[in-house]
C-alpha atoms as a PDB file:
ATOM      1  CA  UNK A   1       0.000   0.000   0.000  1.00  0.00           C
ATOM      2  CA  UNK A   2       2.578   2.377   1.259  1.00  0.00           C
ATOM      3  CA  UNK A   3       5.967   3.241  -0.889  1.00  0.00           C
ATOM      4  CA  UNK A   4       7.825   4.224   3.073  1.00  0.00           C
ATOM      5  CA  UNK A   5       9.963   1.749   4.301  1.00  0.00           C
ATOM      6  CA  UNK A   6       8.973  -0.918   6.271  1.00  0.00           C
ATOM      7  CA  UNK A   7      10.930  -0.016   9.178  1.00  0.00           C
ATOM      8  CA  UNK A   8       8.768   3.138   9.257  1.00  0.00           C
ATOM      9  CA  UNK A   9       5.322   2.521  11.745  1.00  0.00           C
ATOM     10  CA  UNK A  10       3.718   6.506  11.886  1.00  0.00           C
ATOM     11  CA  UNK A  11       2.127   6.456  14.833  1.00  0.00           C
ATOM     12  CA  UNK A  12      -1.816   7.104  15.039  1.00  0.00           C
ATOM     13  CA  UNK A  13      -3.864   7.425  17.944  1.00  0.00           C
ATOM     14  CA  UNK A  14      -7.204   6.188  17.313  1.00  0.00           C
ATOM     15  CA  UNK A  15     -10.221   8.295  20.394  1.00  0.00           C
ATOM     16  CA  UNK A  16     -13.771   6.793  20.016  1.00  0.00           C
ATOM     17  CA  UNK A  17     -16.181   5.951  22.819  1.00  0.00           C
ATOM     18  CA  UNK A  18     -17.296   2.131  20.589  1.00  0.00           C
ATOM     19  CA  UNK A  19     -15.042  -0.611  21.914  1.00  0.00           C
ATOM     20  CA  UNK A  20     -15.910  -2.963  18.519  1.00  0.00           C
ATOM     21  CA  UNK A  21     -14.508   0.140  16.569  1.00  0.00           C
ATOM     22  CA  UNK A  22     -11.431   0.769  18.273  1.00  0.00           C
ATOM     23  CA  UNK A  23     -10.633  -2.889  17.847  1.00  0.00           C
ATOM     24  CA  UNK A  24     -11.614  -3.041  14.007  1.00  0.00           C
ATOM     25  CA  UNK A  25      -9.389  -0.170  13.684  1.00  0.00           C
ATOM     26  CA  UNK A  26      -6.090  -1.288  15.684  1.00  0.00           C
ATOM     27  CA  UNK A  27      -6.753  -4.093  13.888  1.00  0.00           C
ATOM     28  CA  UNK A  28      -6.432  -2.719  10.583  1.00  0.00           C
ATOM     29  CA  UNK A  29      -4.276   0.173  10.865  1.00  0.00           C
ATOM     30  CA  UNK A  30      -1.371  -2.356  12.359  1.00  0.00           C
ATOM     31  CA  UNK A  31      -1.726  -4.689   9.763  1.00  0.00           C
ATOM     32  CA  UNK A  32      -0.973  -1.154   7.431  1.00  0.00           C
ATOM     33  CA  UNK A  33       2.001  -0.665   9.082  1.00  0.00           C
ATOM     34  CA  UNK A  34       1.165   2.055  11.772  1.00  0.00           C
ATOM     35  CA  UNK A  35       1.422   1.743  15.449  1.00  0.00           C
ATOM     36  CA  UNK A  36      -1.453   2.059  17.242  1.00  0.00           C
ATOM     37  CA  UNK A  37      -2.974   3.652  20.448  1.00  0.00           C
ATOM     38  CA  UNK A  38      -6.308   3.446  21.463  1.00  0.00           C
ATOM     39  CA  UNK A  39      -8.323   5.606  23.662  1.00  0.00           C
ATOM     40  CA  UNK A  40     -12.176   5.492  24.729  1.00  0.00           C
ATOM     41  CA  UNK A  41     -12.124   8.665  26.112  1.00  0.00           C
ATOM     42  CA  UNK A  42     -10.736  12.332  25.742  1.00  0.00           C
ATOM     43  CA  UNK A  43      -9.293  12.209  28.911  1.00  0.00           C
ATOM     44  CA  UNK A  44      -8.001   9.023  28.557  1.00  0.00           C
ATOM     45  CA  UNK A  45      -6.690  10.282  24.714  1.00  0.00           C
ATOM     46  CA  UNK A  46      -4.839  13.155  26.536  1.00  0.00           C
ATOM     47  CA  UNK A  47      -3.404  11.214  29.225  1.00  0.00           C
ATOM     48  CA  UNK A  48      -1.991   8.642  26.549  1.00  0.00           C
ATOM     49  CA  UNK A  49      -0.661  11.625  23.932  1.00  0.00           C
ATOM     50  CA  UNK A  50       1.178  12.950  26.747  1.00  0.00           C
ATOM     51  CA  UNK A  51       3.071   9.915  27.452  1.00  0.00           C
ATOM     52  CA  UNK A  52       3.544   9.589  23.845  1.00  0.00           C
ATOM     53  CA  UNK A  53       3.575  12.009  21.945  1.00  0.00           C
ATOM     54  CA  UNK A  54       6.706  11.912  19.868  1.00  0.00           C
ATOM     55  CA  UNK A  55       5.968   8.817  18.445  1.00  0.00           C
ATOM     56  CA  UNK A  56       2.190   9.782  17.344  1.00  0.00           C
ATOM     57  CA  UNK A  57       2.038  11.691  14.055  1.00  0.00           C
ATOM     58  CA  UNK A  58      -1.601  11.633  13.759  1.00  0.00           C
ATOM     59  CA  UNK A  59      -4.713  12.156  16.099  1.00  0.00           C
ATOM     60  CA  UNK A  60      -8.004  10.398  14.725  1.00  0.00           C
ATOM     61  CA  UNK A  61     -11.075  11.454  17.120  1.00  0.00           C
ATOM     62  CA  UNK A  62     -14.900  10.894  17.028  1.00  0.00           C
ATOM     63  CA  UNK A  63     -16.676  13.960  16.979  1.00  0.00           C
ATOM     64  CA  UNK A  64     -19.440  12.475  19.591  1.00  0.00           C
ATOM     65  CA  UNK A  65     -18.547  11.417  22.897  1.00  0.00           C
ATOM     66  CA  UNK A  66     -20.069  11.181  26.268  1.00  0.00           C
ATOM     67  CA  UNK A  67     -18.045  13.719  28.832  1.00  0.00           C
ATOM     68  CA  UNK A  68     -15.043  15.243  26.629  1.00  0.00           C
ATOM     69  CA  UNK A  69     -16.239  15.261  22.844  1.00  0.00           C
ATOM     70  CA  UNK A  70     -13.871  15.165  19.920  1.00  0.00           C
ATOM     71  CA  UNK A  71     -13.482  18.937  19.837  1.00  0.00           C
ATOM     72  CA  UNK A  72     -13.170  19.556  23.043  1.00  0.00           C
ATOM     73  CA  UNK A  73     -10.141  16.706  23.272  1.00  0.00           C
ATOM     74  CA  UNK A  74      -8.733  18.301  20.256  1.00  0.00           C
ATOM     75  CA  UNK A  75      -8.614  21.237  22.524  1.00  0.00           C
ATOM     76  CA  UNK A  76      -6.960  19.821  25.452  1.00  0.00           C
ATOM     77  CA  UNK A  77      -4.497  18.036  23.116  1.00  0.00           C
ATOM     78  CA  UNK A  78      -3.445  21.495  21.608  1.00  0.00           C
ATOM     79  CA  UNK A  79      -2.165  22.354  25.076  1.00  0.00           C
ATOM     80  CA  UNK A  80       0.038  19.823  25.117  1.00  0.00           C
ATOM     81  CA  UNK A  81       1.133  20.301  21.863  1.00  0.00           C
ATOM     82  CA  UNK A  82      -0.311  23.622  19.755  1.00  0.00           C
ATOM     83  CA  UNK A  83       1.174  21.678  16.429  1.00  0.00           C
ATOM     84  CA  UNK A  84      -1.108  17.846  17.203  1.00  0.00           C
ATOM     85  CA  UNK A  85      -2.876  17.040  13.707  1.00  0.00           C
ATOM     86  CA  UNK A  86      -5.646  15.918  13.811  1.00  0.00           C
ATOM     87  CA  UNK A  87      -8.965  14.638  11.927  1.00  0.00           C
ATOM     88  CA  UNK A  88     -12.457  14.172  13.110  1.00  0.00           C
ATOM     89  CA  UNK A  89     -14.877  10.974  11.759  1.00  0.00           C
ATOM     90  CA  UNK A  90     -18.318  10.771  12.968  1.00  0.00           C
ATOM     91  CA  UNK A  91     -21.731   9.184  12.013  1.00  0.00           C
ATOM     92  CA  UNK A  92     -23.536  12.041  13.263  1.00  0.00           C
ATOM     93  CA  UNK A  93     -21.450  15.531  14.351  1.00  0.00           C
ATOM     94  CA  UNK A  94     -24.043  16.365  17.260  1.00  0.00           C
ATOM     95  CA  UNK A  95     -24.486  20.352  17.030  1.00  0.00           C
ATOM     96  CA  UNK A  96     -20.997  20.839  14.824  1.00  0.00           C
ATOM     97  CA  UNK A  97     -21.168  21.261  11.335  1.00  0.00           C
ATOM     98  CA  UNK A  98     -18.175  19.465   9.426  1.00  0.00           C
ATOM     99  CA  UNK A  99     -17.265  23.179   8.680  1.00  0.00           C
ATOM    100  CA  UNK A 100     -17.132  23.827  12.785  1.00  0.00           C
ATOM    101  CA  UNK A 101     -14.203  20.708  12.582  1.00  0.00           C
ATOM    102  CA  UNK A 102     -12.561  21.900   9.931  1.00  0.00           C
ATOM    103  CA  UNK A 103     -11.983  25.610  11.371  1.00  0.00           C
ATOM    104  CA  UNK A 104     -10.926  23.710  14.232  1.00  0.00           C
ATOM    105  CA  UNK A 105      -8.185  22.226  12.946  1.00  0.00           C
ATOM    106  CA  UNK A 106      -9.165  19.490  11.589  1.00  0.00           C
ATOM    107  CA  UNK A 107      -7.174  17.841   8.450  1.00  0.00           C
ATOM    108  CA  UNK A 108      -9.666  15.682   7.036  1.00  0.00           C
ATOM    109  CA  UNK A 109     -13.489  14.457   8.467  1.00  0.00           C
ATOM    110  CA  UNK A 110     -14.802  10.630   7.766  1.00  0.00           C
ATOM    111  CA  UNK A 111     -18.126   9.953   7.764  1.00  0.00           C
ATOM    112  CA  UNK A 112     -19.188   7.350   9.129  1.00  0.00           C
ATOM    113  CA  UNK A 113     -19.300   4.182   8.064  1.00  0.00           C
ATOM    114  CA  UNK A 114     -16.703   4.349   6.192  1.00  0.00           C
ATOM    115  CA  UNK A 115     -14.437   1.870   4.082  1.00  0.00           C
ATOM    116  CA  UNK A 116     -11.853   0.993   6.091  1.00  0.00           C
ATOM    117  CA  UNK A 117      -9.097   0.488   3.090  1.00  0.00           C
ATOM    118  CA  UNK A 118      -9.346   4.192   1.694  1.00  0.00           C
ATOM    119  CA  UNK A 119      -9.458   5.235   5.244  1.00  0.00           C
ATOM    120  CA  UNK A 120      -6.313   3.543   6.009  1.00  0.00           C
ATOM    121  CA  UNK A 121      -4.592   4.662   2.699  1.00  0.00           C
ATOM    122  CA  UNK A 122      -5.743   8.765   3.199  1.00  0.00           C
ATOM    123  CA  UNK A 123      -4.824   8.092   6.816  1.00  0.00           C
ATOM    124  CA  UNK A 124      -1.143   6.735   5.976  1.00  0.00           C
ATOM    125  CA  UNK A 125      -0.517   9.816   3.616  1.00  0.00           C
ATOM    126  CA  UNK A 126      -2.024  12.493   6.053  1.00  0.00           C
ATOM    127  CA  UNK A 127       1.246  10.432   8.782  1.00  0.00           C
ATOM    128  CA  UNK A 128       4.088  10.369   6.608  1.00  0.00           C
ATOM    129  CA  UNK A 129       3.832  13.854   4.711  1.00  0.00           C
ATOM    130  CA  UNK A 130       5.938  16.547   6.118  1.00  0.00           C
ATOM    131  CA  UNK A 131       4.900  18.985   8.397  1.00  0.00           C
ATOM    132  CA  UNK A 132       3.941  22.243   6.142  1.00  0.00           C
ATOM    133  CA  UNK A 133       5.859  25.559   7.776  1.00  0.00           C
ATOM    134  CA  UNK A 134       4.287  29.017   6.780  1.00  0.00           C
ATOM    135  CA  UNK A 135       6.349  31.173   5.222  1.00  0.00           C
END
């Protein structure tokens, strides 16, 4: 799938609230070549990209979750680190528009359901491109 060396894993770290979803997920992002965190909570998504941070390139977050929602994780995570990137997927985006997640921040939204092979592949490209610097 990838042309990036296989001794390359970019790190994603995968916040949703569904427990069958995460799995599916790890499952299939590993077997991509990325190493995988999972998180079922915000909270529990900024407690594990502070611990590891430099080895996570990418942030994938569902929009709708009980307590700490995808934006306001997104949030948190920017305090740790104002340069995280991130992108949103969601079935339903609750009272944000998909315009809301992009001015957020956001580099890409999924709808859910999704096809997991594209997602991997737009997911993979979104981890290994550089960093853009303005000018």
């Amino acid at each position: 799938m990838n042309d990036v060396p296989s001794l390359f894993s970019p790190g994603i770290l995968v916040v949703d609230d569904d427990p069958i979803l995460l799995t599916l997920l790890r499952t299939i992002l590993e077997r991509q070549g990325f190493q995988v965190w999972t998180s079922a909570s915000g909270a529990e998504a900024v407690a594990t990209y502070r611990q590891h941070q430099h080895d996570i390139e990418l942030v994938l977050l569902d929009v709708c979750m009980p307590e700490m929602d995808g934006p306001a994780t997104l949030t948190e995570l920017r305090r740790l680190d104002p340069g995280v990137r991130a992108c949103f997927m969601s079935g339903h985006t609750g009272h944000y528009s998909v315009d809301d997640l992009f001015s957020r921040g956001a580099l890409r939204f999924y709808e859910k359901p999704f096809q997991i092979q594209p997602l991997a592949e737009s997911l993979w490209k979104l981890a290994v491109e550089p960093v853009r610097q303005s000018a």
